[in-house]
N, C-alpha and C. Protein backbone atom coordinates (compact mmCIF):
# COMPACT_ATOMS: atom_id res chain seq x y z
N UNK A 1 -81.09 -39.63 1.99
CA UNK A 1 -79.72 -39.55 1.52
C UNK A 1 -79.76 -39.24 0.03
N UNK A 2 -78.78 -38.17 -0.88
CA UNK A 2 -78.89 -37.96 -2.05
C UNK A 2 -77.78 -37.60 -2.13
N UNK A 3 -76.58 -37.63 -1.76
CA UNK A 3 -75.62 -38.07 -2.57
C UNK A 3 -74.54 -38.66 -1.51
N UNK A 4 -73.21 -38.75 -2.21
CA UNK A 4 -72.03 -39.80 -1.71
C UNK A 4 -71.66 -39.37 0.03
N UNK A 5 -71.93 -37.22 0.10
CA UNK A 5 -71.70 -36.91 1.36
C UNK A 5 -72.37 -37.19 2.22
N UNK A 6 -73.72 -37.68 2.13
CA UNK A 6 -74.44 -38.01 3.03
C UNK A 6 -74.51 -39.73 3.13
N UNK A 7 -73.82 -40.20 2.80
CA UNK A 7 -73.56 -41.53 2.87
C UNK A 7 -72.58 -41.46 3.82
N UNK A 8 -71.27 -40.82 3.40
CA UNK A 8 -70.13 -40.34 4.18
C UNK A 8 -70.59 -40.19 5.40
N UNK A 9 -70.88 -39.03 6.03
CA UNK A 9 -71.69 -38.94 7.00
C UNK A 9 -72.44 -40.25 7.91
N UNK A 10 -73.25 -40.48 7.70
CA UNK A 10 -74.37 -41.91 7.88
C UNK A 10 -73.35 -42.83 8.24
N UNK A 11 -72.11 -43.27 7.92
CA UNK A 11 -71.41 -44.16 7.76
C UNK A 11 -70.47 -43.31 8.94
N UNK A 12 -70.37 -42.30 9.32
CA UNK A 12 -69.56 -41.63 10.26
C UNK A 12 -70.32 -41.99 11.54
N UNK A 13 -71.70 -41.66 11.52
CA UNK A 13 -72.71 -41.78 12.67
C UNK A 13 -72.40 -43.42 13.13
N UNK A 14 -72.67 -44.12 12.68
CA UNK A 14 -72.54 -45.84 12.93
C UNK A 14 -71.60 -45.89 13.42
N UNK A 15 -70.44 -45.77 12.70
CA UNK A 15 -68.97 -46.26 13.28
C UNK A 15 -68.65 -44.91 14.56
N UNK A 16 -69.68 -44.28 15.48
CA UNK A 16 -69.51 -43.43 15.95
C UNK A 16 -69.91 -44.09 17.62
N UNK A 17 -70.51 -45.46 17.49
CA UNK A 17 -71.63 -46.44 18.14
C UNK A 17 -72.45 -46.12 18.77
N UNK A 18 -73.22 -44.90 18.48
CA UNK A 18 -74.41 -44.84 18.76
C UNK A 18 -75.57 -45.37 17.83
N UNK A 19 -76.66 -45.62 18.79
CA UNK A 19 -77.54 -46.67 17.89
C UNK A 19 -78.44 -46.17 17.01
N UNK A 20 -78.08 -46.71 15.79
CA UNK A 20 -78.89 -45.80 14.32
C UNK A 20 -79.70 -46.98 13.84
N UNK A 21 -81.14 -46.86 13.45
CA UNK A 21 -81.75 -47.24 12.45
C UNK A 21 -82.25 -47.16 11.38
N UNK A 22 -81.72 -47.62 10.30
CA UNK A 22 -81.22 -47.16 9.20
C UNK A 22 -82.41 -48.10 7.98
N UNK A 23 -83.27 -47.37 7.28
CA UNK A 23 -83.96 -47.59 6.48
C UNK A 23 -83.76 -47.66 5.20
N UNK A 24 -83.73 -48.85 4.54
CA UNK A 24 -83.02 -49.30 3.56
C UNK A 24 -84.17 -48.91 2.08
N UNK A 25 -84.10 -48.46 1.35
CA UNK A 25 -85.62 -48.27 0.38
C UNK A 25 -85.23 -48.23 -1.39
N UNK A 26 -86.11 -48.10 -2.16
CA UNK A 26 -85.62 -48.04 -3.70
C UNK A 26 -87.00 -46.85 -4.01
N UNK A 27 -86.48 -46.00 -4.42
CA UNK A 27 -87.22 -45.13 -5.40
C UNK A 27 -88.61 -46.16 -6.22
N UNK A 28 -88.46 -47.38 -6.57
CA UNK A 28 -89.35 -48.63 -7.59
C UNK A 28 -90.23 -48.87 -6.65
N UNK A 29 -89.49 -49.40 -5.21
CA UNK A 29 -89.97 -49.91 -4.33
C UNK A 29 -91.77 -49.58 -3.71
N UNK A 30 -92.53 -50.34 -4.20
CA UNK A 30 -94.03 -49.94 -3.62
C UNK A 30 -94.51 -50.06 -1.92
N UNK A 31 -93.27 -50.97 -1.87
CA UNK A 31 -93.55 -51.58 -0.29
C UNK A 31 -92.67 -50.28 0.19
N UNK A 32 -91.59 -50.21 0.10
CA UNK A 32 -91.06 -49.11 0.25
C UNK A 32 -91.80 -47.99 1.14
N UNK A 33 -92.05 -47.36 -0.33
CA UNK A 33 -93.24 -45.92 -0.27
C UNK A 33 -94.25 -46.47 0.49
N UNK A 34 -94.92 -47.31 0.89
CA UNK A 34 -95.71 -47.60 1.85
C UNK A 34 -95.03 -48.07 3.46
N UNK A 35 -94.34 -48.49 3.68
CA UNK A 35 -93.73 -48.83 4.80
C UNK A 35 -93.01 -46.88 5.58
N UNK A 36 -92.06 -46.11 4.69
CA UNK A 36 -91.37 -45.18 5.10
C UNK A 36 -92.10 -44.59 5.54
N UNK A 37 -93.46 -43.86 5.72
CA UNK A 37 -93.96 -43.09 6.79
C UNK A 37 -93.94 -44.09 8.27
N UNK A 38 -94.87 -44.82 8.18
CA UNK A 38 -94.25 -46.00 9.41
C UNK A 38 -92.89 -45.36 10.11
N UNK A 39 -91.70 -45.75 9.31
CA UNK A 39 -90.63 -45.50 9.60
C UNK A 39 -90.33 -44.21 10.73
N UNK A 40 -90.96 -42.96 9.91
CA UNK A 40 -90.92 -41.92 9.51
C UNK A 40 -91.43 -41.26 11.29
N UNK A 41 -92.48 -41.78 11.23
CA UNK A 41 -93.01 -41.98 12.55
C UNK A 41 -92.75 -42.65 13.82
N UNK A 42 -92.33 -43.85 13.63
CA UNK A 42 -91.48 -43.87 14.80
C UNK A 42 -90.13 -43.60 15.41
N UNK A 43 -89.42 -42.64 14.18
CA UNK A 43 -87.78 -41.96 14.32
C UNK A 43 -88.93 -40.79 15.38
N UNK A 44 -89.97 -40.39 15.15
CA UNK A 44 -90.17 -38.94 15.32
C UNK A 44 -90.52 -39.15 17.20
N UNK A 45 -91.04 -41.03 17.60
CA UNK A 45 -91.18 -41.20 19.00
C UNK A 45 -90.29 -41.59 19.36
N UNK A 46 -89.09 -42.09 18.76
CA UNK A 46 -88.22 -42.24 19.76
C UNK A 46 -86.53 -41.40 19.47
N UNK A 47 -86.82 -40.53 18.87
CA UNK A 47 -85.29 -39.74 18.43
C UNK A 47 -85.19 -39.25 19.65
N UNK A 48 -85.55 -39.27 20.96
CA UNK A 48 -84.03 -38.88 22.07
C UNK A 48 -83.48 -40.24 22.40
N UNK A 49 -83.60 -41.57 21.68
CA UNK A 49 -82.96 -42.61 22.59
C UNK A 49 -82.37 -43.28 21.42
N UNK A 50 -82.50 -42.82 19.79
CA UNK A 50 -81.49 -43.39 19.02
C UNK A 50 -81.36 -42.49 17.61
N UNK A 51 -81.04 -42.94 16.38
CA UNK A 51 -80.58 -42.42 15.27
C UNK A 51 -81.68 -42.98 14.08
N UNK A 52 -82.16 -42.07 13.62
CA UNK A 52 -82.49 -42.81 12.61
C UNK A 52 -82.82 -41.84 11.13
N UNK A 53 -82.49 -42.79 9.79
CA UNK A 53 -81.72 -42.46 8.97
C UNK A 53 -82.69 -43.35 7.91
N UNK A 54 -82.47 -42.75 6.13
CA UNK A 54 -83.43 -43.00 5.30
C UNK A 54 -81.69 -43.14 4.25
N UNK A 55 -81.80 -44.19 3.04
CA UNK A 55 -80.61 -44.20 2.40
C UNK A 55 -81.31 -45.36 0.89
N UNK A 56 -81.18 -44.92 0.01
CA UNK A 56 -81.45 -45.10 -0.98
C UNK A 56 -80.66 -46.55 -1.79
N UNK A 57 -80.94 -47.52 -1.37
CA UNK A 57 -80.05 -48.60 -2.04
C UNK A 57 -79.21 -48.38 -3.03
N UNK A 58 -79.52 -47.99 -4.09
CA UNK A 58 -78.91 -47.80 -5.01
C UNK A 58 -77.66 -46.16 -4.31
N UNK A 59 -78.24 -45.76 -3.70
CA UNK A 59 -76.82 -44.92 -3.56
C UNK A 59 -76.26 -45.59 -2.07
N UNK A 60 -76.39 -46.41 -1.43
CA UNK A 60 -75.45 -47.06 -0.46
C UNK A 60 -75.45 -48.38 -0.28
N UNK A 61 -75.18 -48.63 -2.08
CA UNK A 61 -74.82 -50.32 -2.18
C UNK A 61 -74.07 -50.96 -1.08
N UNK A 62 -73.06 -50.42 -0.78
CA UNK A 62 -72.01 -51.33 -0.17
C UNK A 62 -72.16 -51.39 1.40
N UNK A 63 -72.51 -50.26 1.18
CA UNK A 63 -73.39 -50.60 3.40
C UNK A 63 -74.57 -51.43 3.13
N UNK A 64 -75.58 -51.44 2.19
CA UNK A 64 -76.30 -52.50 2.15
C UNK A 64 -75.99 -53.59 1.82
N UNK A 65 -74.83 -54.19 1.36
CA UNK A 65 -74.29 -55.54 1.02
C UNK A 65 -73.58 -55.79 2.40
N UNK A 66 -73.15 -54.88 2.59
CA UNK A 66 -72.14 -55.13 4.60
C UNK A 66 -72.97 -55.56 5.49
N UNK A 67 -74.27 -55.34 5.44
CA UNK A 67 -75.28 -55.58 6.10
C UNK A 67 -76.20 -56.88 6.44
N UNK A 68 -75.90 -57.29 4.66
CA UNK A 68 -77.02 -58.93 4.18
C UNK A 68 -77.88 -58.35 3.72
N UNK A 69 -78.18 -57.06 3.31
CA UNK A 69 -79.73 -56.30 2.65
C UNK A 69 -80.46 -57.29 1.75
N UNK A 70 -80.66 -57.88 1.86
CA UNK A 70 -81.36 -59.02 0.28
C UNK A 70 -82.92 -58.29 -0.12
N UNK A 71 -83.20 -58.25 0.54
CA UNK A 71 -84.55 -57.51 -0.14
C UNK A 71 -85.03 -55.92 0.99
N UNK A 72 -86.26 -55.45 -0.02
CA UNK A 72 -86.61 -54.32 0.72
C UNK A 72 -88.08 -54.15 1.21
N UNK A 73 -88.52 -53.32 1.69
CA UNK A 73 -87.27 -52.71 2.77
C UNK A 73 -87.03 -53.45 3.65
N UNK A 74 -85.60 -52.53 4.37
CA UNK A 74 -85.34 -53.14 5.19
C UNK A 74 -84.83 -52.19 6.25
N UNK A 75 -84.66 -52.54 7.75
CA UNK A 75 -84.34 -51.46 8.18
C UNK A 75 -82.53 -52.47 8.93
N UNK A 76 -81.95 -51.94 9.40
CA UNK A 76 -81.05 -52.57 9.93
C UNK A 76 -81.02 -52.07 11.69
N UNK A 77 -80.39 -52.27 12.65
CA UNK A 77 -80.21 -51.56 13.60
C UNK A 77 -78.76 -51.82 13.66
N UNK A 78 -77.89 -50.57 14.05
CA UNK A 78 -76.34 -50.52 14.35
C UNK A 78 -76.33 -49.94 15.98
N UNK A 79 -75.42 -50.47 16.86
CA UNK A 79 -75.13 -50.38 17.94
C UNK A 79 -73.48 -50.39 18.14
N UNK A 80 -72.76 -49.91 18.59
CA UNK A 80 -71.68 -49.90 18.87
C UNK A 80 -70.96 -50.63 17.25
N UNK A 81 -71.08 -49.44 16.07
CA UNK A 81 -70.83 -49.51 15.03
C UNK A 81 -70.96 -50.59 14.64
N UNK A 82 -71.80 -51.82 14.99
CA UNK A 82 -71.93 -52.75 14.50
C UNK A 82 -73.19 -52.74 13.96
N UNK A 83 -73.66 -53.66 12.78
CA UNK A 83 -74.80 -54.20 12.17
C UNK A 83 -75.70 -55.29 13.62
N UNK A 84 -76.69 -55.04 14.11
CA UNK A 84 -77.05 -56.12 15.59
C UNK A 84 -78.58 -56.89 14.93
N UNK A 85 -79.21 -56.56 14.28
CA UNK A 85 -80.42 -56.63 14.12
C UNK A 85 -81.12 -56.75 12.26
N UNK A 86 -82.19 -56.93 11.79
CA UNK A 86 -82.69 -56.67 10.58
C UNK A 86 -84.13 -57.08 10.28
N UNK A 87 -85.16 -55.61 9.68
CA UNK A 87 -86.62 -56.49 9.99
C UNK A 87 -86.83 -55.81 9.04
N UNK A 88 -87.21 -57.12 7.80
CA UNK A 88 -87.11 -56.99 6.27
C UNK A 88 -88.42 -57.09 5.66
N UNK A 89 -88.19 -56.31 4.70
CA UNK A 89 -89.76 -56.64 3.72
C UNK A 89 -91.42 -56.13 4.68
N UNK A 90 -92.32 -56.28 3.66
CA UNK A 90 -93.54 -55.15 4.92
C UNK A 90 -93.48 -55.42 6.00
N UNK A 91 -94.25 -54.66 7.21
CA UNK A 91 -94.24 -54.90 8.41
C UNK A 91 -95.27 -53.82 9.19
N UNK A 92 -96.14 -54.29 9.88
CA UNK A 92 -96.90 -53.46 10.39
C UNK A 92 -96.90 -52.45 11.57
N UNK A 93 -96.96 -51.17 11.76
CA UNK A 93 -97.04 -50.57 12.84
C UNK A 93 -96.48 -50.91 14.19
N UNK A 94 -96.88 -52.64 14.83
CA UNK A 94 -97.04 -52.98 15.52
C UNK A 94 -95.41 -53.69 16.00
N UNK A 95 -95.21 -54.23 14.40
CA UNK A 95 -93.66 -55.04 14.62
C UNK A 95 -92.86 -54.50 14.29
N UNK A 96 -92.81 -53.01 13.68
CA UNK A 96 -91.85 -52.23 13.73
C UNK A 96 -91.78 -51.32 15.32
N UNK A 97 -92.61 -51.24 16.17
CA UNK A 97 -92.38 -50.75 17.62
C UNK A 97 -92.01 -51.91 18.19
N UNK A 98 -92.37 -53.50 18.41
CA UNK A 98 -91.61 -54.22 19.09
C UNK A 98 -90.53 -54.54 18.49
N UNK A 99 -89.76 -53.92 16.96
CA UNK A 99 -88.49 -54.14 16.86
C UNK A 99 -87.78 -52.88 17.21
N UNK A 100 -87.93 -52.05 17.21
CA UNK A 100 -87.36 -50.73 18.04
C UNK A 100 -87.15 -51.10 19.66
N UNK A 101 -88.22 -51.07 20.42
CA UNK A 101 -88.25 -51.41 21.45
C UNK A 101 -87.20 -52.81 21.94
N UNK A 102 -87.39 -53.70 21.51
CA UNK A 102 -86.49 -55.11 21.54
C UNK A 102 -84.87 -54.77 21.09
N UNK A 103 -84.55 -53.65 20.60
CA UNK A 103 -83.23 -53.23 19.88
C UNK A 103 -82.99 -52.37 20.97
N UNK A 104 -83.57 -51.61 21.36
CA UNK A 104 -83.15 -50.04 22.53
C UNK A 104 -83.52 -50.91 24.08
N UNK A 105 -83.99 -51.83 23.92
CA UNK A 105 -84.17 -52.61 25.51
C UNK A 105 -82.86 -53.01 26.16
C-alpha cells in the first residue's frame, strides 16, 4: 500500500466480506522485513481461497487501531467485513499455515 487510494480500496475489499489477510508492517520494523516474505508466500498458496494484502502502519493508522494492532507485525484476518482473528509479532512458517488454515477452515 503507498498511498490513501490504496487504503481506500483495501478497506473496500473487507467491507466487501470476503476473507482478506491483511499484513500489518513498518518500514523500521526488522521483524517486519523478516516475517513479509513468509507472508508473501503463503498469499501466493492460497490466493484462490482468500485475499491477501500488505499496508504500511503508518499509512493505515486507523484500520490498524480498528483492529487492536498493538505491535508488529501483525497480520489480522477479516471475514464477512469483520476483524475475526490476529497473529502478532514473529512467527514461524509453520504457525503462520496453521493460522491461515484455522481461519479458511
Amino acid at each position: 500500500m503507498s498511498d490513501s487510494r490504496a487504503i481506500l480500496e483495501l478497506t473496500r475489499r473487507i467491507a466487501s466480506g470476503s476473507p482478506v489477510f491483511l499484513f500489518f508492517s513498518g518500514s523500521w520494523c526488522g521483524a517486519c522485513r523478516a516475517m513479509k516474505p513468509l507472508f508473501l508466500s503463503a498469499a501466493k498458496n492460497h490466493s484462490a481461497r482468500a485475499e491477501f494484502a500488505v499496508a504500511d502502519i503508518e499509512e493505515a493508522t486507523y484500520l490498524a487501531a480498528d483492529c487492536g494492532v498493538s505491535s508488529l507485525p501483525a497480520i489480522v484476518f477479516f471475514k464477512g467485513g469483520e476483524d475475526v482473528d490476529m497473529l502478532a509479532g514473529r512467527f514461524a512458517a509453520g504457525e503462520l499455515e496453521a493460522f491461515i488454515t484455522r481461519m479458511l477452515a
